[in-house]
PDB file of N, CA and C in Angstrom:
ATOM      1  N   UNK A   1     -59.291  56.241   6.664  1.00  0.00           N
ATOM      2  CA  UNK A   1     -59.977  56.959   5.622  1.00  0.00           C
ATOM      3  C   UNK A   1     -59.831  56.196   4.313  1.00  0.00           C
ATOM      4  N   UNK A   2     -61.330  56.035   3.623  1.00  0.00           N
ATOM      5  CA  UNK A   2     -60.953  55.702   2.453  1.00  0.00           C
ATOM      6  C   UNK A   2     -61.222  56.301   1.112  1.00  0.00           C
ATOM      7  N   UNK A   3     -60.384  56.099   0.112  1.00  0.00           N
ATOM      8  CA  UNK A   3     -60.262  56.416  -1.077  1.00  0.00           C
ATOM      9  C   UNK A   3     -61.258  56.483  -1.927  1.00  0.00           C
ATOM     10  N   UNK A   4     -62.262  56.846  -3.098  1.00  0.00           N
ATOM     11  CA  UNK A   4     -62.401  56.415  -4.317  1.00  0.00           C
ATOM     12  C   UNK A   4     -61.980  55.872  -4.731  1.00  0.00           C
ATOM     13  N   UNK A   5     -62.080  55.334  -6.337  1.00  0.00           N
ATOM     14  CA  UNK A   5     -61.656  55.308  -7.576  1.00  0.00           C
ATOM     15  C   UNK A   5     -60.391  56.397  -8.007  1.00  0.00           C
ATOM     16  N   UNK A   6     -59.922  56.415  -7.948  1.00  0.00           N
ATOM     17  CA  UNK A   6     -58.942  57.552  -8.742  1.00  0.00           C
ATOM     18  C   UNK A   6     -58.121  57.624 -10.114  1.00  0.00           C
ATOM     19  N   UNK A   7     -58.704  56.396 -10.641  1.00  0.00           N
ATOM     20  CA  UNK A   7     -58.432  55.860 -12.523  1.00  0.00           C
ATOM     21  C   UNK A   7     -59.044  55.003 -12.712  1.00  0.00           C
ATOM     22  N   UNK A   8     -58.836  54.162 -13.965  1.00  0.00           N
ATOM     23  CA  UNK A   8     -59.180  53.087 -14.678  1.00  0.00           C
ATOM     24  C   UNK A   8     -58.041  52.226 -14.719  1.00  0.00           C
ATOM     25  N   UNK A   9     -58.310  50.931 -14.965  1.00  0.00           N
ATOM     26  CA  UNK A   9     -57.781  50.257 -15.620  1.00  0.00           C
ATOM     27  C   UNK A   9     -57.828  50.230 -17.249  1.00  0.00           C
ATOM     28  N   UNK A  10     -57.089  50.294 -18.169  1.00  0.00           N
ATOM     29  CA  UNK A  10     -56.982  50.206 -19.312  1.00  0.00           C
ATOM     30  C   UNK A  10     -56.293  48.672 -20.199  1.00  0.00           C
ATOM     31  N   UNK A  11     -57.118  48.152 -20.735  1.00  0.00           N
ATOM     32  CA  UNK A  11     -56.140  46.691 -21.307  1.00  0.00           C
ATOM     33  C   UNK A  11     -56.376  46.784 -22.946  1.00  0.00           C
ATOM     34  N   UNK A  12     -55.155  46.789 -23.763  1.00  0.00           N
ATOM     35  CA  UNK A  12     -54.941  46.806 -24.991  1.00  0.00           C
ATOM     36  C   UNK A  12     -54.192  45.431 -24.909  1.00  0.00           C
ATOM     37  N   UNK A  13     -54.145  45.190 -26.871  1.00  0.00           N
ATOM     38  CA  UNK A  13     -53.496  43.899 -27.202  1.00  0.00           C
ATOM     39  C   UNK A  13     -52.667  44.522 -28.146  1.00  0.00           C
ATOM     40  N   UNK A  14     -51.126  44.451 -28.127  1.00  0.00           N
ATOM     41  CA  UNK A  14     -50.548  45.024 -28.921  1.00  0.00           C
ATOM     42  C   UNK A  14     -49.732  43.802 -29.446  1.00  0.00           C
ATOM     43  N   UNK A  15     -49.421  43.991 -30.575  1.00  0.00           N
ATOM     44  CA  UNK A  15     -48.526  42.347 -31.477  1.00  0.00           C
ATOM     45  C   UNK A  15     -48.960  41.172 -31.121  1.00  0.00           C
ATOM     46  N   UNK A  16     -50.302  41.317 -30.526  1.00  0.00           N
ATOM     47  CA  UNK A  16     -50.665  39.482 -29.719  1.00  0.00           C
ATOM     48  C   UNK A  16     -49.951  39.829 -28.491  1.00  0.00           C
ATOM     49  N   UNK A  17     -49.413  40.279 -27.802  1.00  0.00           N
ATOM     50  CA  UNK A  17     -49.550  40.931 -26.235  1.00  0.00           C
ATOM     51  C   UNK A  17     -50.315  41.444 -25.524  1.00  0.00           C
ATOM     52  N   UNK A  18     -50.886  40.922 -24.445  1.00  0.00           N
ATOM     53  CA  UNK A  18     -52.079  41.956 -23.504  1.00  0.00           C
ATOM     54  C   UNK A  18     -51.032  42.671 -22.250  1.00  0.00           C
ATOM     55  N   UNK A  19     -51.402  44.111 -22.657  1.00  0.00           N
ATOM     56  CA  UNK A  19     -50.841  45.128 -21.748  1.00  0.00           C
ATOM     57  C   UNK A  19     -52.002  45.801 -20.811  1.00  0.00           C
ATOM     58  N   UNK A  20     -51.751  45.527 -19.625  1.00  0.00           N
ATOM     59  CA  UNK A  20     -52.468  46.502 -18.481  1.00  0.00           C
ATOM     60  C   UNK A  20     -52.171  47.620 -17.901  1.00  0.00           C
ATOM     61  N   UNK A  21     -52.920  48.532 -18.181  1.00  0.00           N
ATOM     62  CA  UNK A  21     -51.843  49.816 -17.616  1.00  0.00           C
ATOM     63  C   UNK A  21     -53.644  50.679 -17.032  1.00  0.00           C
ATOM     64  N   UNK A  22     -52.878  51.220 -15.400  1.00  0.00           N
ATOM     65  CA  UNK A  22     -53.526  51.993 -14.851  1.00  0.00           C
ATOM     66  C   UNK A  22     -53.558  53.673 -15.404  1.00  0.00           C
ATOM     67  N   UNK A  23     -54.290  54.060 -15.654  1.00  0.00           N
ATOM     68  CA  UNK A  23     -55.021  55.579 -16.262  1.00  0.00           C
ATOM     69  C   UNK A  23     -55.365  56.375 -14.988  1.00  0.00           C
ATOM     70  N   UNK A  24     -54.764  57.723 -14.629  1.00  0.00           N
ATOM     71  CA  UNK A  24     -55.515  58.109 -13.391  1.00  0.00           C
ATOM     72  C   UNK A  24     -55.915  59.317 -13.915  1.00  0.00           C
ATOM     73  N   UNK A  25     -56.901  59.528 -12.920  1.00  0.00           N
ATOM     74  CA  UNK A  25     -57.710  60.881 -13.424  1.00  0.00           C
ATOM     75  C   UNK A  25     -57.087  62.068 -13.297  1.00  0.00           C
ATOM     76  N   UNK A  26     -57.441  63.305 -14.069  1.00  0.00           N
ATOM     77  CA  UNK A  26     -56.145  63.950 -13.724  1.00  0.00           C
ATOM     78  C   UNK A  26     -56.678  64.947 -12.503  1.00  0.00           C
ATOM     79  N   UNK A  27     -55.711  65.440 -11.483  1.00  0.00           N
ATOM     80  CA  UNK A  27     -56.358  66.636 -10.536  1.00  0.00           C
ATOM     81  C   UNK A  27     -55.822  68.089 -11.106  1.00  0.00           C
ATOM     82  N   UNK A  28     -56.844  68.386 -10.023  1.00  0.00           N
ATOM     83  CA  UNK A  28     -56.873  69.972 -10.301  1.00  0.00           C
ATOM     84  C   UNK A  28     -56.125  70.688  -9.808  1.00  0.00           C
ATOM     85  N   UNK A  29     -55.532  71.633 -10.193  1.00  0.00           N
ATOM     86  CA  UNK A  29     -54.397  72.246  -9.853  1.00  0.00           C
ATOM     87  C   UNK A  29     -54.775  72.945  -8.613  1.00  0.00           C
ATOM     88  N   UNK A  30     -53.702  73.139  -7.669  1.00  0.00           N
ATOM     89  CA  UNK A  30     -53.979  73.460  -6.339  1.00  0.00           C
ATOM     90  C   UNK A  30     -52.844  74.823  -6.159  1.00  0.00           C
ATOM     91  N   UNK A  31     -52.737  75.835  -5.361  1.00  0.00           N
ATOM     92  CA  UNK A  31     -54.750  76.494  -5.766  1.00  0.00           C
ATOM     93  C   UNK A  31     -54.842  76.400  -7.190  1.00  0.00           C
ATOM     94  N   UNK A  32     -56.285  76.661  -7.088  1.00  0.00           N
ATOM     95  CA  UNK A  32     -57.071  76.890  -8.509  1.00  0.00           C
ATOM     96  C   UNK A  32     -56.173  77.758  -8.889  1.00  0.00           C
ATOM     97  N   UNK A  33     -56.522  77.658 -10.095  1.00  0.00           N
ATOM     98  CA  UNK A  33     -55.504  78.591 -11.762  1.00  0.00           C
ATOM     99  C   UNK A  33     -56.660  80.266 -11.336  1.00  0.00           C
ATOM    100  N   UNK A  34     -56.272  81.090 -11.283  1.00  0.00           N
ATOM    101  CA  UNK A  34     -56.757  82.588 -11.382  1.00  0.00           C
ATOM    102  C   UNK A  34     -56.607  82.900 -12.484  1.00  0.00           C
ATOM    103  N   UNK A  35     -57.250  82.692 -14.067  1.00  0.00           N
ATOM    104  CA  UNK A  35     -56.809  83.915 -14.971  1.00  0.00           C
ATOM    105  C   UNK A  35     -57.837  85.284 -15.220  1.00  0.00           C
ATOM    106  N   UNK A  36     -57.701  85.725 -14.107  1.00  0.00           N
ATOM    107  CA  UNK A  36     -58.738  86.699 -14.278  1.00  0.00           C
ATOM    108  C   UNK A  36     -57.395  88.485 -13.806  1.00  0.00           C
ATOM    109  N   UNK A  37     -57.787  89.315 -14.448  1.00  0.00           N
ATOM    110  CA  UNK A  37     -57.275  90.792 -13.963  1.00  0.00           C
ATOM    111  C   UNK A  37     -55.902  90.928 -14.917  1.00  0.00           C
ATOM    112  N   UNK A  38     -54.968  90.918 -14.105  1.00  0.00           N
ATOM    113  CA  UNK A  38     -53.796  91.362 -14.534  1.00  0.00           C
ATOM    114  C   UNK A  38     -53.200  90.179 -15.315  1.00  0.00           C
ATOM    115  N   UNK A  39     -53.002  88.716 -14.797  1.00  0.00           N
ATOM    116  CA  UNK A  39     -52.604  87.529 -14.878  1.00  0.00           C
ATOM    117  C   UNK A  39     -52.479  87.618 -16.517  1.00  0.00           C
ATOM    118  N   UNK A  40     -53.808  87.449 -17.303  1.00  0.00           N
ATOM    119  CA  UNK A  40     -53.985  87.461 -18.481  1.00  0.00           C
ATOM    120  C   UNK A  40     -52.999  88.124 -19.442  1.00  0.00           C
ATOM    121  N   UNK A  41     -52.497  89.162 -19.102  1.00  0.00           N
ATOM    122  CA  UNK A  41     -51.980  90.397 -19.823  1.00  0.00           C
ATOM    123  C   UNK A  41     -50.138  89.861 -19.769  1.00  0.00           C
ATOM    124  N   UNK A  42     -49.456  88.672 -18.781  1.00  0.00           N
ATOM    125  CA  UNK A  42     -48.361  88.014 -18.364  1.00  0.00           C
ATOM    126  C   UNK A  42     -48.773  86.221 -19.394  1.00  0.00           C
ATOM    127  N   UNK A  43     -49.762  85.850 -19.891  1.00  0.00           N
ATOM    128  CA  UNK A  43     -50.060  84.537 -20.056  1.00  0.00           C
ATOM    129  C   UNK A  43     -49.334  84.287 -21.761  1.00  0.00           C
ATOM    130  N   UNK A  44     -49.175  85.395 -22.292  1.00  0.00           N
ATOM    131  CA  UNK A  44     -48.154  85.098 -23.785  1.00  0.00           C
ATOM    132  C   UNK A  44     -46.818  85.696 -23.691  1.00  0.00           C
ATOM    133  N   UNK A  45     -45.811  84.814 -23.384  1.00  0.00           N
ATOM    134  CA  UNK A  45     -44.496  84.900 -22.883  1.00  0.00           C
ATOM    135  C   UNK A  45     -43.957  85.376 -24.031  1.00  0.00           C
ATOM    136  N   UNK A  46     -44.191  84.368 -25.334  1.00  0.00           N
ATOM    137  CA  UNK A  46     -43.805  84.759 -27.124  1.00  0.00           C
ATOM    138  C   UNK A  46     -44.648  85.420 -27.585  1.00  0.00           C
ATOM    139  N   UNK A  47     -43.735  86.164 -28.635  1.00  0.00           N
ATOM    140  CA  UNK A  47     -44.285  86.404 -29.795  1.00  0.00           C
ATOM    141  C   UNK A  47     -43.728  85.914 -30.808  1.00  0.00           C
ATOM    142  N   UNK A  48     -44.115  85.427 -31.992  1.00  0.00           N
ATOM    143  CA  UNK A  48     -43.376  84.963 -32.815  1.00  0.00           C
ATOM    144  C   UNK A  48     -43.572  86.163 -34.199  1.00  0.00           C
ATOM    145  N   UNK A  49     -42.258  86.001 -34.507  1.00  0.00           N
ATOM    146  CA  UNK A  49     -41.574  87.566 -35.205  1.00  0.00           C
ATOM    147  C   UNK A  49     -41.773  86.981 -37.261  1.00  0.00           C
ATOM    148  N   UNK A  50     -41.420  86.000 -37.284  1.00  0.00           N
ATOM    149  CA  UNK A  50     -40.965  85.934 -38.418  1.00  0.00           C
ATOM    150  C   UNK A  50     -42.219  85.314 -39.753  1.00  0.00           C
ATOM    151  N   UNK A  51     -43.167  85.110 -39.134  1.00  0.00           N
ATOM    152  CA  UNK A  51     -44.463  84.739 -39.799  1.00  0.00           C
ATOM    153  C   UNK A  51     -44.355  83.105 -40.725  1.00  0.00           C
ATOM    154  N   UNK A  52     -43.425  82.402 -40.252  1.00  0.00           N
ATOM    155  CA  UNK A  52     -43.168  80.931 -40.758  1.00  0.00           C
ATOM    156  C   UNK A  52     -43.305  79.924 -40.127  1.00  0.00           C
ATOM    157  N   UNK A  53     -43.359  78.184 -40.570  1.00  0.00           N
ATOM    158  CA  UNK A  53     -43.991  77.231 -39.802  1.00  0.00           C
ATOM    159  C   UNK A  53     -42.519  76.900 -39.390  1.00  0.00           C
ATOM    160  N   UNK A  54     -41.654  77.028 -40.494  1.00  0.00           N
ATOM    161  CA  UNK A  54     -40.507  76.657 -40.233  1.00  0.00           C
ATOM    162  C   UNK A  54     -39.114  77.286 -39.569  1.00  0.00           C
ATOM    163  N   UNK A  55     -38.089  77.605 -38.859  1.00  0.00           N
ATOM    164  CA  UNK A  55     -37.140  78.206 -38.941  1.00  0.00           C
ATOM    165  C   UNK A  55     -37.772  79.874 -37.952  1.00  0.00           C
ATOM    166  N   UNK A  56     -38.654  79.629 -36.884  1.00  0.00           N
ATOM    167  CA  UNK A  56     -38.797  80.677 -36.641  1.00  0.00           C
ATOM    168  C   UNK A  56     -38.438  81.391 -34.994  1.00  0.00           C
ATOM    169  N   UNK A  57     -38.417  82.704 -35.448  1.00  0.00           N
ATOM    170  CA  UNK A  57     -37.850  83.368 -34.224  1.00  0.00           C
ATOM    171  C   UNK A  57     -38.720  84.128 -33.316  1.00  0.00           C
ATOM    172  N   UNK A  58     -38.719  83.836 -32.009  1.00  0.00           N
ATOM    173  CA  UNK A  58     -39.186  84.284 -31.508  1.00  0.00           C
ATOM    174  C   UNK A  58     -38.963  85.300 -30.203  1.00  0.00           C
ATOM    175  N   UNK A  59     -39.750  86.498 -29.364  1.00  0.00           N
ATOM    176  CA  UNK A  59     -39.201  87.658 -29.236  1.00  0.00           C
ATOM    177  C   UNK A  59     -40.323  87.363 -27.752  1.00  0.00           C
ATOM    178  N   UNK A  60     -39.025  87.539 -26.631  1.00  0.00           N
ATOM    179  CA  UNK A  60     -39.374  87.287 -25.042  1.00  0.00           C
ATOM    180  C   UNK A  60     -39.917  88.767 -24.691  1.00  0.00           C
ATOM    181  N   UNK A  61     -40.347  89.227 -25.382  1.00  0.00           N
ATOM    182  CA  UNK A  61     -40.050  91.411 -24.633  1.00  0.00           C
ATOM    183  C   UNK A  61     -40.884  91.266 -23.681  1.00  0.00           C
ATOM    184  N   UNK A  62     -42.170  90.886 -23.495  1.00  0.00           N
ATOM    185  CA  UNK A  62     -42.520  91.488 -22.388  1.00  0.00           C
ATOM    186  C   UNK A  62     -42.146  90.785 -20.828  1.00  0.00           C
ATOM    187  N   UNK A  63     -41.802  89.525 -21.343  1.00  0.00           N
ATOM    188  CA  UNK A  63     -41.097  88.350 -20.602  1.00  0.00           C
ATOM    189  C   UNK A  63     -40.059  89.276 -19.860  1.00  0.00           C
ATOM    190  N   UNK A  64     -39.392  89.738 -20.505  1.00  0.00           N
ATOM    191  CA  UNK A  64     -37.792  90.402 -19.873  1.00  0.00           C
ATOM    192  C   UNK A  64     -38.479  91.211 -19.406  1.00  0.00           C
ATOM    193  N   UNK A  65     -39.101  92.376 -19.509  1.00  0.00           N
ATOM    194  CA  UNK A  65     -39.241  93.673 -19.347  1.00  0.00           C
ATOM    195  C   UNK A  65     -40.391  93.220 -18.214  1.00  0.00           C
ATOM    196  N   UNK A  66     -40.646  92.433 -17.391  1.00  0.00           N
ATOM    197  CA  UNK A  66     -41.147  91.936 -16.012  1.00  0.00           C
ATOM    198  C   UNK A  66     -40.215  91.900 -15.418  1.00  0.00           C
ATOM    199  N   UNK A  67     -39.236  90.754 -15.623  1.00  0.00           N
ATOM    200  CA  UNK A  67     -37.740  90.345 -15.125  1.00  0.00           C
ATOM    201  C   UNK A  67     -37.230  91.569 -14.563  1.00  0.00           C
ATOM    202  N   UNK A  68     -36.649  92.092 -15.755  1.00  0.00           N
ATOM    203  CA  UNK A  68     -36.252  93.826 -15.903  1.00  0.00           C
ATOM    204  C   UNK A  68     -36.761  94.640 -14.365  1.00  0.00           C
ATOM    205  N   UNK A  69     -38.018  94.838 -14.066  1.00  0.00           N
ATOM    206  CA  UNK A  69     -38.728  95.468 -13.450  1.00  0.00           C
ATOM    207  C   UNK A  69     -37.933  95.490 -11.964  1.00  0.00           C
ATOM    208  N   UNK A  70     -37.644  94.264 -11.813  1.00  0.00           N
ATOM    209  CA  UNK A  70     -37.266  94.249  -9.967  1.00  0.00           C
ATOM    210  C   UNK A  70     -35.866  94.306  -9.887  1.00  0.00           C
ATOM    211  N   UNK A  71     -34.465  95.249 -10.978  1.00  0.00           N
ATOM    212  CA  UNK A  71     -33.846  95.355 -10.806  1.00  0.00           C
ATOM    213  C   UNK A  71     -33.153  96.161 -11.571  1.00  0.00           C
TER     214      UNK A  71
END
């Protein structure tokens, strides 16, 4: 059996150096991603509490309170 293509080749010149580097395409996650129904409502693990770019805290609740559930 044979293959495709499954990347590129990529060649840059960095400091007066030629670098070759293989690029592969990326695949698809197996199975497919489902965000449809319930899934969605589990997909924001954080919340972030403190309204800053810097120094901030953030709050797992509904994260735990899944965890929580099966024990």
């Amino acid at each position: 059996m044979r293959r495709g293509l499954t990347g590129r080749y990529e060649v840059s010149t960095t400091a007066g150096e030629r670098v070759e580097a293989v690029v592969t395409d990326p695949l698809p996650p197996v199975p497919p991603l489902d965000l449809s129904g319930a899934l969605q409502n589990y997909l924001v693990v954080a919340r972030e509490l403190t309204g800053k770019r810097r120094n901030r805290v953030f709050a797992y609740d509904r994260y735990l309170a899944l965890l929580a559930a099966g024990t």
